[in-house]
PDB file of N, CA and C in Angstrom:
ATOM      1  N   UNK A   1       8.971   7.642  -7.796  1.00  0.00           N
ATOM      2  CA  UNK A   1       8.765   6.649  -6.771  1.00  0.00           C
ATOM      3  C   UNK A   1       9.333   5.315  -7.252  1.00  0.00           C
ATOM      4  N   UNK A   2      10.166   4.756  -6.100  1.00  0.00           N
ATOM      5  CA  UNK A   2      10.287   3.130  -6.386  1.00  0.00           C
ATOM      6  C   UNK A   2       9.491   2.230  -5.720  1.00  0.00           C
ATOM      7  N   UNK A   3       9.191   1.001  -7.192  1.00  0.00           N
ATOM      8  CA  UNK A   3       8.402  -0.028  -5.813  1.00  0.00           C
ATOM      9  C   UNK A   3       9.127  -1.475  -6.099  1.00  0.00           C
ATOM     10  N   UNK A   4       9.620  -2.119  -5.312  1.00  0.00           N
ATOM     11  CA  UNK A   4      10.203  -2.805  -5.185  1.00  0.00           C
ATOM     12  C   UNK A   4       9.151  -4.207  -5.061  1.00  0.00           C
ATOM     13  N   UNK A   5       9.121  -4.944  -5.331  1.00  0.00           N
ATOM     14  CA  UNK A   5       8.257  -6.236  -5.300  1.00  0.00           C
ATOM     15  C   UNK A   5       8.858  -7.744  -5.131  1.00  0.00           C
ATOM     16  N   UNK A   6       8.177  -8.182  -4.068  1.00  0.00           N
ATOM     17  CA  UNK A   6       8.455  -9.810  -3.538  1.00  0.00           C
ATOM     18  C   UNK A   6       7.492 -10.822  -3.773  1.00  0.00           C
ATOM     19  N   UNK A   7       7.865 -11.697  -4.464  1.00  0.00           N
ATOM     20  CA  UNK A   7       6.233 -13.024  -3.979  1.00  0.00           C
ATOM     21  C   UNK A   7       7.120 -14.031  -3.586  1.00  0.00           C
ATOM     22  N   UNK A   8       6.400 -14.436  -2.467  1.00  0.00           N
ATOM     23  CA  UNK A   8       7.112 -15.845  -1.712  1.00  0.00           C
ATOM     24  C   UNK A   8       5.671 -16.380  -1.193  1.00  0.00           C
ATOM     25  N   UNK A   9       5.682 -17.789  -2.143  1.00  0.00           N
ATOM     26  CA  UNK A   9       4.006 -18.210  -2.055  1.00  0.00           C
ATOM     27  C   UNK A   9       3.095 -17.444  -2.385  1.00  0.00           C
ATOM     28  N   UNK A  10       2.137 -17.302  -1.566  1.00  0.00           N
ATOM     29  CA  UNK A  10       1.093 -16.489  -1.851  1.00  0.00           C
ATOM     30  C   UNK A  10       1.142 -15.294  -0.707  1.00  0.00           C
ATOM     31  N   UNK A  11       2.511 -14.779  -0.629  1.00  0.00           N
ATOM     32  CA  UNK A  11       2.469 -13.382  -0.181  1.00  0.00           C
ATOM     33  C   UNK A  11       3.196 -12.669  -1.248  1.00  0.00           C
ATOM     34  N   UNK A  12       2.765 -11.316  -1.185  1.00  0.00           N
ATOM     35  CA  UNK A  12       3.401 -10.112  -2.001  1.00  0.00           C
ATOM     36  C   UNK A  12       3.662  -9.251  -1.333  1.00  0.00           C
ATOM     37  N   UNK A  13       5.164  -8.522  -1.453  1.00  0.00           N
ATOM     38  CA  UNK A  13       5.825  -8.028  -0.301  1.00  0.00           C
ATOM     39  C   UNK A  13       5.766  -6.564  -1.386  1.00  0.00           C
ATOM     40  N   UNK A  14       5.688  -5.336  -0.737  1.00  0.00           N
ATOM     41  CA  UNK A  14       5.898  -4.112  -1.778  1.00  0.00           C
ATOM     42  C   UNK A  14       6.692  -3.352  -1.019  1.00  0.00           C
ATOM     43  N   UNK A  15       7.659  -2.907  -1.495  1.00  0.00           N
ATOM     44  CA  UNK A  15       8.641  -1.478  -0.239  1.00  0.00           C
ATOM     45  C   UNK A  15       8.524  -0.443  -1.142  1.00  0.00           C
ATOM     46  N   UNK A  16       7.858   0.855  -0.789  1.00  0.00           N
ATOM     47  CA  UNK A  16       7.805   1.617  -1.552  1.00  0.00           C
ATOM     48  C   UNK A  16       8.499   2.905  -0.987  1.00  0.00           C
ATOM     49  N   UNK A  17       9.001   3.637  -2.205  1.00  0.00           N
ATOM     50  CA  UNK A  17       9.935   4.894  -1.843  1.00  0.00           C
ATOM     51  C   UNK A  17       9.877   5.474  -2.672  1.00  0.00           C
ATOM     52  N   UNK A  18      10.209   7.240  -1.867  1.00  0.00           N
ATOM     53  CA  UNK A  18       9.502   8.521  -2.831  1.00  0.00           C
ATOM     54  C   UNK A  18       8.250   9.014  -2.505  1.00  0.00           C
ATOM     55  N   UNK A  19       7.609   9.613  -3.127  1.00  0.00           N
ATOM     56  CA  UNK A  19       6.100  10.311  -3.278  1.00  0.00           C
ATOM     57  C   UNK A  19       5.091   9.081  -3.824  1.00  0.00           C
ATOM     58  N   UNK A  20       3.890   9.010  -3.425  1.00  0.00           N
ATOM     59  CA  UNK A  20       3.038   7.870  -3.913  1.00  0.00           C
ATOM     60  C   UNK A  20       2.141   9.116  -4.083  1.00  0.00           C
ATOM     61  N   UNK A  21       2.043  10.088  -5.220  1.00  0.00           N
ATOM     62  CA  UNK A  21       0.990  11.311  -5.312  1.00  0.00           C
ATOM     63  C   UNK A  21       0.131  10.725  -6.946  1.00  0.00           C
ATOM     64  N   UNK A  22      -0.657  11.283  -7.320  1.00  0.00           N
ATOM     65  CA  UNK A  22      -0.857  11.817  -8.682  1.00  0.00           C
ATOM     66  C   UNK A  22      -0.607  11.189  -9.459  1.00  0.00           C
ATOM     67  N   UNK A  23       0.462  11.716  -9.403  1.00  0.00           N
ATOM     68  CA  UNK A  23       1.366  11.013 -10.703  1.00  0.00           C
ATOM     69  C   UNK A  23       2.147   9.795 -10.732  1.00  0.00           C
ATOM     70  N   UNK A  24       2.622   9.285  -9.574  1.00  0.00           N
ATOM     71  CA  UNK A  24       2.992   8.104  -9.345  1.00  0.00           C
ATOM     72  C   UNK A  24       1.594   6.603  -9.021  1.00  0.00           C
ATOM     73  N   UNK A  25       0.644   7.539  -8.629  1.00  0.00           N
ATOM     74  CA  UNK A  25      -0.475   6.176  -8.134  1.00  0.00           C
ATOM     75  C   UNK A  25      -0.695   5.443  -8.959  1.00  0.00           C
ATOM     76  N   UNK A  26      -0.630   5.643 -10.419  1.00  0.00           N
ATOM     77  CA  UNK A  26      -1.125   4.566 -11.605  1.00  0.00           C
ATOM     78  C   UNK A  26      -0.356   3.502 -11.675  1.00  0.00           C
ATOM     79  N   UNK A  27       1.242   4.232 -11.290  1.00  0.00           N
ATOM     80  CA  UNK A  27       2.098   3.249 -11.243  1.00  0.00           C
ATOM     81  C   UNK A  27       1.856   1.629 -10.353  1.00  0.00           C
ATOM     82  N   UNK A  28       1.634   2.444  -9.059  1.00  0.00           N
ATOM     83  CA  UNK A  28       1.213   0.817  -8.251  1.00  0.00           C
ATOM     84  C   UNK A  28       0.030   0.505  -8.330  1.00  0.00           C
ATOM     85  N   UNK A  29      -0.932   1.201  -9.141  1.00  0.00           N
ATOM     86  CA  UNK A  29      -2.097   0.478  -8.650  1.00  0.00           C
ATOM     87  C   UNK A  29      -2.037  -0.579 -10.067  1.00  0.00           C
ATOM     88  N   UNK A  30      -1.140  -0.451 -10.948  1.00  0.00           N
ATOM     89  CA  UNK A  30      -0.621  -1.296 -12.510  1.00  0.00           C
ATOM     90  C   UNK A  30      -0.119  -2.405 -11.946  1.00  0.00           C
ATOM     91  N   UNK A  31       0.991  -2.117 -10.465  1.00  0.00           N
ATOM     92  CA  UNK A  31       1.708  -3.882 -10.241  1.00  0.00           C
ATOM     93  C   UNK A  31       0.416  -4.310  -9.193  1.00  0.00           C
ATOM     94  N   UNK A  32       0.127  -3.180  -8.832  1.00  0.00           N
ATOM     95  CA  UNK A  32      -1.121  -4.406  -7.976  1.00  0.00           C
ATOM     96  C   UNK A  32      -1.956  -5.398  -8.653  1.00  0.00           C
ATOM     97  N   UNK A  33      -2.304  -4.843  -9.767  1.00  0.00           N
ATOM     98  CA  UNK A  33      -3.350  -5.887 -10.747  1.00  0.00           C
ATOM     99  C   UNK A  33      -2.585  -6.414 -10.804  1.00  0.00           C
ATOM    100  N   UNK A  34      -1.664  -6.389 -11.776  1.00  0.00           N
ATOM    101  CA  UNK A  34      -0.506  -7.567 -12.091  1.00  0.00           C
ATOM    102  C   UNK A  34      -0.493  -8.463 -11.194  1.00  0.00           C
ATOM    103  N   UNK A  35      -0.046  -8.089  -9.726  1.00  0.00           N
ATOM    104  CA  UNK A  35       0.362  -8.891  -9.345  1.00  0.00           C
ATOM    105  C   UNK A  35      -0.270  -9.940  -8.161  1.00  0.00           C
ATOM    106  N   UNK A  36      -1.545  -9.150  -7.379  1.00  0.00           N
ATOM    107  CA  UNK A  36      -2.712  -9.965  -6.867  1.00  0.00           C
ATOM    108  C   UNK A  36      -3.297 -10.898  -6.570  1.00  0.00           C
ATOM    109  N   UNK A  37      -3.227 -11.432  -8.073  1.00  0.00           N
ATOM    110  CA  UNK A  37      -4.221 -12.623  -8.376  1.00  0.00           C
ATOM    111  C   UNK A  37      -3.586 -13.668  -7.541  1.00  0.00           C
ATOM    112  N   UNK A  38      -4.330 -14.705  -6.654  1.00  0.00           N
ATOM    113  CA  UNK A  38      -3.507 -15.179  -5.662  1.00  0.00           C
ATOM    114  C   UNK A  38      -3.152 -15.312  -4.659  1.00  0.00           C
ATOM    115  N   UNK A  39      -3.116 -14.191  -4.419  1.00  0.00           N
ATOM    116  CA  UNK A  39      -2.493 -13.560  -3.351  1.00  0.00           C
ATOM    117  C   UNK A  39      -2.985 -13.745  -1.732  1.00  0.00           C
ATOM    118  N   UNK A  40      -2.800 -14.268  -1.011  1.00  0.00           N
ATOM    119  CA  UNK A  40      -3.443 -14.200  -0.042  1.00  0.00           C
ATOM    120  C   UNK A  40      -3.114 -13.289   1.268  1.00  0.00           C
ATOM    121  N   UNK A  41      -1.564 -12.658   1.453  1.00  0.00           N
ATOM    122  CA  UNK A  41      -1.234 -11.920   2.288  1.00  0.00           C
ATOM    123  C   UNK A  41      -0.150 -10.404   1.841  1.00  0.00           C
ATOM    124  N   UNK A  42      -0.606  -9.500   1.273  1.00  0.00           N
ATOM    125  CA  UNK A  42      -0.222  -8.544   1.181  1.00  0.00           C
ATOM    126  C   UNK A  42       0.417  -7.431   2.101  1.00  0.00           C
ATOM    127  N   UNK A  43       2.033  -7.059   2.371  1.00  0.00           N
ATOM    128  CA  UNK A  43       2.572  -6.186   2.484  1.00  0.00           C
ATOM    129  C   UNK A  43       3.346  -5.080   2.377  1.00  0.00           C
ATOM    130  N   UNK A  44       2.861  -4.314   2.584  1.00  0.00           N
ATOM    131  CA  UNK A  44       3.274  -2.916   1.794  1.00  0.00           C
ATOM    132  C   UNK A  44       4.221  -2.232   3.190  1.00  0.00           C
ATOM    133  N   UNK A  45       5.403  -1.695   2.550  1.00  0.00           N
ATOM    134  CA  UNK A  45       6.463  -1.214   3.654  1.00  0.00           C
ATOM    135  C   UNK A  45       6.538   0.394   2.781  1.00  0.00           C
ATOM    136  N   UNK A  46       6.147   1.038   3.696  1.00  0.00           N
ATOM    137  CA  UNK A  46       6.165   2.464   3.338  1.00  0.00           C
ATOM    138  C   UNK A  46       7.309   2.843   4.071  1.00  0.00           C
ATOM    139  N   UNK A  47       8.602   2.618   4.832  1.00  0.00           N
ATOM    140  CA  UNK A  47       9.343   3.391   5.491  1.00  0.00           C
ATOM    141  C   UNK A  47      10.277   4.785   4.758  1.00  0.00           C
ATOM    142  N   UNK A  48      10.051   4.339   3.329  1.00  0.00           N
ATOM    143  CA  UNK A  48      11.170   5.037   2.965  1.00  0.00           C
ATOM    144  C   UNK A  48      10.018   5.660   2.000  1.00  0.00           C
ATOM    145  N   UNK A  49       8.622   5.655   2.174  1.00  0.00           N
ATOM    146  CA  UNK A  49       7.858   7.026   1.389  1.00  0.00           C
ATOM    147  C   UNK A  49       7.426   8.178   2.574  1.00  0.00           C
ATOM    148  N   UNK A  50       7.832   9.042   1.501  1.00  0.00           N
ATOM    149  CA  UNK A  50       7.939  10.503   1.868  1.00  0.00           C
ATOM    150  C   UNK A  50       6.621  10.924   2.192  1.00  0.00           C
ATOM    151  N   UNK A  51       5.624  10.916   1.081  1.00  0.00           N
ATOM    152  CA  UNK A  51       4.261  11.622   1.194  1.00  0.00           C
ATOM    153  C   UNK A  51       3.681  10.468   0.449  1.00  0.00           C
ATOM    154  N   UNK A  52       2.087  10.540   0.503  1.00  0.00           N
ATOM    155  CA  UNK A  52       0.962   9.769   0.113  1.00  0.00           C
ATOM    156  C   UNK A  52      -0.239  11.321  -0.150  1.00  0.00           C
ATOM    157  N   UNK A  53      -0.879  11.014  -1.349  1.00  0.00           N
ATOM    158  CA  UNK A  53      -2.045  11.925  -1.818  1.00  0.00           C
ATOM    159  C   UNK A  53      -2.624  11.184  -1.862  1.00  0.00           C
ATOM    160  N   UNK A  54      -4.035  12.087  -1.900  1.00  0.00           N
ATOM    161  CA  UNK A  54      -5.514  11.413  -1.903  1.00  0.00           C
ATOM    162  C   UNK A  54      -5.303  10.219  -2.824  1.00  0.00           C
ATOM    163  N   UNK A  55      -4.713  10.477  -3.983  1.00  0.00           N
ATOM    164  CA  UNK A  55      -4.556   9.288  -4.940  1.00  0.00           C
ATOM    165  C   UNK A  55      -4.126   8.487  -4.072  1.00  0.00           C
ATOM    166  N   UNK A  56      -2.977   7.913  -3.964  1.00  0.00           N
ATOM    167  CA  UNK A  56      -2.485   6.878  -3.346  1.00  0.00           C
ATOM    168  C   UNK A  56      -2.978   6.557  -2.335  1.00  0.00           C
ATOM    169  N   UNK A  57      -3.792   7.290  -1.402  1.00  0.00           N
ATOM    170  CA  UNK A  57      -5.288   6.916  -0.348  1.00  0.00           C
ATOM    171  C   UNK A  57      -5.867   5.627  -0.670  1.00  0.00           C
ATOM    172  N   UNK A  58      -6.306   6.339  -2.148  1.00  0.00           N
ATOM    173  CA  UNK A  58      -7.295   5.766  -3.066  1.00  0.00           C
ATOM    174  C   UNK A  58      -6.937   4.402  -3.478  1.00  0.00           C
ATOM    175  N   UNK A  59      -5.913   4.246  -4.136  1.00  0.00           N
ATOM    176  CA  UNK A  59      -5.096   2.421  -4.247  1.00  0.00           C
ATOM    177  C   UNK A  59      -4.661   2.070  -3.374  1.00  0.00           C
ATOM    178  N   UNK A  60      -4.473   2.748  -2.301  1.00  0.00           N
ATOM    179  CA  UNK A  60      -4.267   1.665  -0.618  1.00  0.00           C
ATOM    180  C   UNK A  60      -5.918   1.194  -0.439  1.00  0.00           C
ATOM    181  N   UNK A  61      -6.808   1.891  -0.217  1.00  0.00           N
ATOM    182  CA  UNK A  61      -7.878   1.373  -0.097  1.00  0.00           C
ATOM    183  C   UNK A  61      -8.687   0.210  -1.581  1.00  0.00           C
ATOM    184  N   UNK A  62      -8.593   0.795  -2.000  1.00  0.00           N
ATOM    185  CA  UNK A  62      -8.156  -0.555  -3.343  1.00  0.00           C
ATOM    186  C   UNK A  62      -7.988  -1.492  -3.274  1.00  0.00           C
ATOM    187  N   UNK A  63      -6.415  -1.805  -2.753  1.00  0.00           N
ATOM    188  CA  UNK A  63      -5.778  -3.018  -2.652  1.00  0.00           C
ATOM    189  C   UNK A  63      -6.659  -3.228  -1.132  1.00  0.00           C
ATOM    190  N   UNK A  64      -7.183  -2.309  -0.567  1.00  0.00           N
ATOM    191  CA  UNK A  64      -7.277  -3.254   0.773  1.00  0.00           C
ATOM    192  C   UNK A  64      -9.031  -4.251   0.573  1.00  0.00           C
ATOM    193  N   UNK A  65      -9.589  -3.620  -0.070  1.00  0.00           N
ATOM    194  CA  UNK A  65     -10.785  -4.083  -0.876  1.00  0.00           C
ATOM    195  C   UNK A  65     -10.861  -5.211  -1.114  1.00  0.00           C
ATOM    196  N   UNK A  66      -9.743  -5.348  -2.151  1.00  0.00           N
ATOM    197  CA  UNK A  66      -9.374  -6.832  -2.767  1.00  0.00           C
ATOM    198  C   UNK A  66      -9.385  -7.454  -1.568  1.00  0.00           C
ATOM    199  N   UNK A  67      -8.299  -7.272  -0.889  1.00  0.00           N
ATOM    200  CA  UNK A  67      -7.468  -8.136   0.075  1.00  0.00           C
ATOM    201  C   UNK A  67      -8.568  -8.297   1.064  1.00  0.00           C
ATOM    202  N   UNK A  68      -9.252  -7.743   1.496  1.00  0.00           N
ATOM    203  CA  UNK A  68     -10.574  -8.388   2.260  1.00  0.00           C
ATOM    204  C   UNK A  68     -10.699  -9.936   1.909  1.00  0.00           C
ATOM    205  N   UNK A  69     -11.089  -9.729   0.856  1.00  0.00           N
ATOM    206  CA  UNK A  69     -12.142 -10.905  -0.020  1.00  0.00           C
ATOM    207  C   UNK A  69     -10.531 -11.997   0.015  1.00  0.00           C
ATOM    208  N   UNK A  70      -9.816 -11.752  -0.058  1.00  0.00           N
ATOM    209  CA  UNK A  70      -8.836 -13.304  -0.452  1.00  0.00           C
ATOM    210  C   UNK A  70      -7.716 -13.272   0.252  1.00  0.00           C
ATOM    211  N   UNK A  71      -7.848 -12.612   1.378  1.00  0.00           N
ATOM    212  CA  UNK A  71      -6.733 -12.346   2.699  1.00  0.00           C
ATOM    213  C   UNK A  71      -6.309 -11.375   3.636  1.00  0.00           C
ATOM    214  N   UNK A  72      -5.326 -10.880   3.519  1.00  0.00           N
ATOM    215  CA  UNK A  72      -4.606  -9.787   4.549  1.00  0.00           C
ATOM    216  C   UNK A  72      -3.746  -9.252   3.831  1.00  0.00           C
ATOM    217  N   UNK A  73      -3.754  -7.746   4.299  1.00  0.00           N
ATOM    218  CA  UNK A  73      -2.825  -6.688   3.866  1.00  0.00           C
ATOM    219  C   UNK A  73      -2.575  -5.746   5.458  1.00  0.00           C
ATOM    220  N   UNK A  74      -0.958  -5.250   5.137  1.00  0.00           N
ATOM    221  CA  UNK A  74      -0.767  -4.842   6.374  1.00  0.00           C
ATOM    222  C   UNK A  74       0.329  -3.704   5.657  1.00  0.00           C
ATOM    223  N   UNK A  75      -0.227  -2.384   6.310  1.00  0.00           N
ATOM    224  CA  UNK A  75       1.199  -1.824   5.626  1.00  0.00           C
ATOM    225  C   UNK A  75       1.953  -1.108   7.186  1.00  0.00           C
ATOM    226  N   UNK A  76       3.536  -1.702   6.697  1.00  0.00           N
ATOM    227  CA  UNK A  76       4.554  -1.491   7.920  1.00  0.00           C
ATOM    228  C   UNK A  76       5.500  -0.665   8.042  1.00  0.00           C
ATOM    229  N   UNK A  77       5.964   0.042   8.899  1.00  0.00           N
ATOM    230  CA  UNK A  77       6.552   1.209   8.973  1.00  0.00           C
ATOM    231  C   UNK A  77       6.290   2.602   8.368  1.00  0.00           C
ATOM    232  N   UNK A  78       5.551   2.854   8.609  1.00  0.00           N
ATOM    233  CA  UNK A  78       4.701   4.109   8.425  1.00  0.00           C
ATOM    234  C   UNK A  78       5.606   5.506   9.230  1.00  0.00           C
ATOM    235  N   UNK A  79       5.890   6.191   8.299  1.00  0.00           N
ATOM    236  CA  UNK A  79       7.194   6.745   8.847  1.00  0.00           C
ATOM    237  C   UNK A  79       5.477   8.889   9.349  1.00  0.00           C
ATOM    238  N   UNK A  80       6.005   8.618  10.485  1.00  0.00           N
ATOM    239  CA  UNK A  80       4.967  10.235  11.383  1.00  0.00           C
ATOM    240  C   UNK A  80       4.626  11.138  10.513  1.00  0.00           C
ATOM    241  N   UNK A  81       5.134  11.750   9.400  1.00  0.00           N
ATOM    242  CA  UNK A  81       4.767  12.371   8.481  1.00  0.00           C
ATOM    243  C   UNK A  81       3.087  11.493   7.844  1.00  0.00           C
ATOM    244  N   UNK A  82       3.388  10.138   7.365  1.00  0.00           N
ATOM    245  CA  UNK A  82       2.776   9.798   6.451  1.00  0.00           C
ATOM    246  C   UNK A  82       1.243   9.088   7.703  1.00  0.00           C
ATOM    247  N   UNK A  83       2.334   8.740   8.476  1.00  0.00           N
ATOM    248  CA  UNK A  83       0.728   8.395   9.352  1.00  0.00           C
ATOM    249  C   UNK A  83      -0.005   9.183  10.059  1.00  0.00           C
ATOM    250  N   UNK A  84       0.483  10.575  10.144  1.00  0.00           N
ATOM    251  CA  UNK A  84      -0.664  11.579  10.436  1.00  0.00           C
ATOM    252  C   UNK A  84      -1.440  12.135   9.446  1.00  0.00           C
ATOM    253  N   UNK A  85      -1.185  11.585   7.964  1.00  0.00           N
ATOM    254  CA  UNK A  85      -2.120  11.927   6.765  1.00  0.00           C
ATOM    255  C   UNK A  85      -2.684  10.576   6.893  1.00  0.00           C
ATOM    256  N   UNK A  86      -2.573   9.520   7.351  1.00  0.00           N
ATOM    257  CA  UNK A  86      -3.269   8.316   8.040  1.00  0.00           C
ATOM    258  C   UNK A  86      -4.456   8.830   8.721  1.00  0.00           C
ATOM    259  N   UNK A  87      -4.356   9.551  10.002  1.00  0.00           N
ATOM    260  CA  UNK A  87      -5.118   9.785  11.230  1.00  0.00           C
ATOM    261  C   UNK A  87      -5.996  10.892  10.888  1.00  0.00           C
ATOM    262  N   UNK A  88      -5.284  11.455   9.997  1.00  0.00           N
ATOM    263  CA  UNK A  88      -6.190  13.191   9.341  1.00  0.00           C
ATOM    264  C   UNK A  88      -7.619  12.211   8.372  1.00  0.00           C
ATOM    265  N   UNK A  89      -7.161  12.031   8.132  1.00  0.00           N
ATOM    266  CA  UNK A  89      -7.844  10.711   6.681  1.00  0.00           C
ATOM    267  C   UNK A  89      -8.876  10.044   7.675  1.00  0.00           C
ATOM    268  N   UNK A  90      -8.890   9.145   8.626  1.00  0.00           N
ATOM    269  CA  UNK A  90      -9.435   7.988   8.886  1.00  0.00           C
ATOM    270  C   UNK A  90      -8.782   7.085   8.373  1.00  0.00           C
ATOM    271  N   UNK A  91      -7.595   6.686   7.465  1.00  0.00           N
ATOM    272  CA  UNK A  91      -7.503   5.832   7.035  1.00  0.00           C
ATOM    273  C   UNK A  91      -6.690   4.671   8.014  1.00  0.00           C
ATOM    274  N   UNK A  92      -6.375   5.382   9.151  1.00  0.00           N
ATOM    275  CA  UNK A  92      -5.712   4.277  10.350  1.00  0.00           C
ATOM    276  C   UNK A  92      -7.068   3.557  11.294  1.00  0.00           C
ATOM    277  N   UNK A  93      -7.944   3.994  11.086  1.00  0.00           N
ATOM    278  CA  UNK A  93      -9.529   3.084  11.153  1.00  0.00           C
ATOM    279  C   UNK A  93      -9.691   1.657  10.761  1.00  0.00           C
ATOM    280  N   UNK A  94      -9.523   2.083   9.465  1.00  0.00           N
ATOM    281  CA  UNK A  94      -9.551   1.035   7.823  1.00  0.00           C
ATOM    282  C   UNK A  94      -8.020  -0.053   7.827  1.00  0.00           C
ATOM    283  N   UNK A  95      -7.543   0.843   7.680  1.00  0.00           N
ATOM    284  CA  UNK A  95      -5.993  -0.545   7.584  1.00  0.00           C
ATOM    285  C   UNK A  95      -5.331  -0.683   8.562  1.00  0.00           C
ATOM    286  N   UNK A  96      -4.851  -1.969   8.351  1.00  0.00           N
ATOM    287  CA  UNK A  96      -4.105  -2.726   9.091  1.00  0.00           C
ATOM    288  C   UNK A  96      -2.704  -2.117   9.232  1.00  0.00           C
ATOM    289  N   UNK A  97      -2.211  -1.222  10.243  1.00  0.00           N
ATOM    290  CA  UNK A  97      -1.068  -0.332  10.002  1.00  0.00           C
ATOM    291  C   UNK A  97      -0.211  -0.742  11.311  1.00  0.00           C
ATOM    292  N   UNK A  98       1.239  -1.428  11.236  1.00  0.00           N
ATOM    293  CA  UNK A  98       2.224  -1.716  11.904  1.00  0.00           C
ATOM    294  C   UNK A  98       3.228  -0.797  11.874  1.00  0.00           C
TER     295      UNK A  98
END
């Protein structure tokens, strides 16, 4: 998986691509700490991820945790594959999904 990362002010921009499973989730949930602190408007662009596992469920809801408490998170382009493991989940309930 790639994750690509923006800060302009106190937003953090993430485009992520590939699998966000298992084995990749440690990866972002490592720049999320990193990169957070601050933060007041978080976006995550999934267009170009393939699949999401329970893991990566798990650090979307995470980051959305945080982001309660010190702003907004929105994740955009959610490509039909990945947002019907959204709708299977509940997790299009919970986040803010464009």
């Amino acid at each position: 998986m790639t994750i690509d990362t923006t800060v302009a002010g106190t937003e953090l921009s993430i485009v992520l691509e590939g699998r966000l499973d298992t084995n990749t989730a440690p990866e972002l949930e490592a720049e999320l700490k990193k990169r957070v602190a601050g933060i007041t408007s978080l976006v995550i662009d999934i267009e170009k991820l393939e699949y999401i596992s329970s893991a990566g469920l798990r650090v979307l809801l995470s980051a959305h945790k945080i982001m309660v408490k010190q702003g907004t998170m929105v994740i955009k382009n959610v490509r039909d594959e990945v947002r019907e493991i959204f709708e299977v989940t509940g997790f299009d309930e919970i986040l803010n999904i464009e």
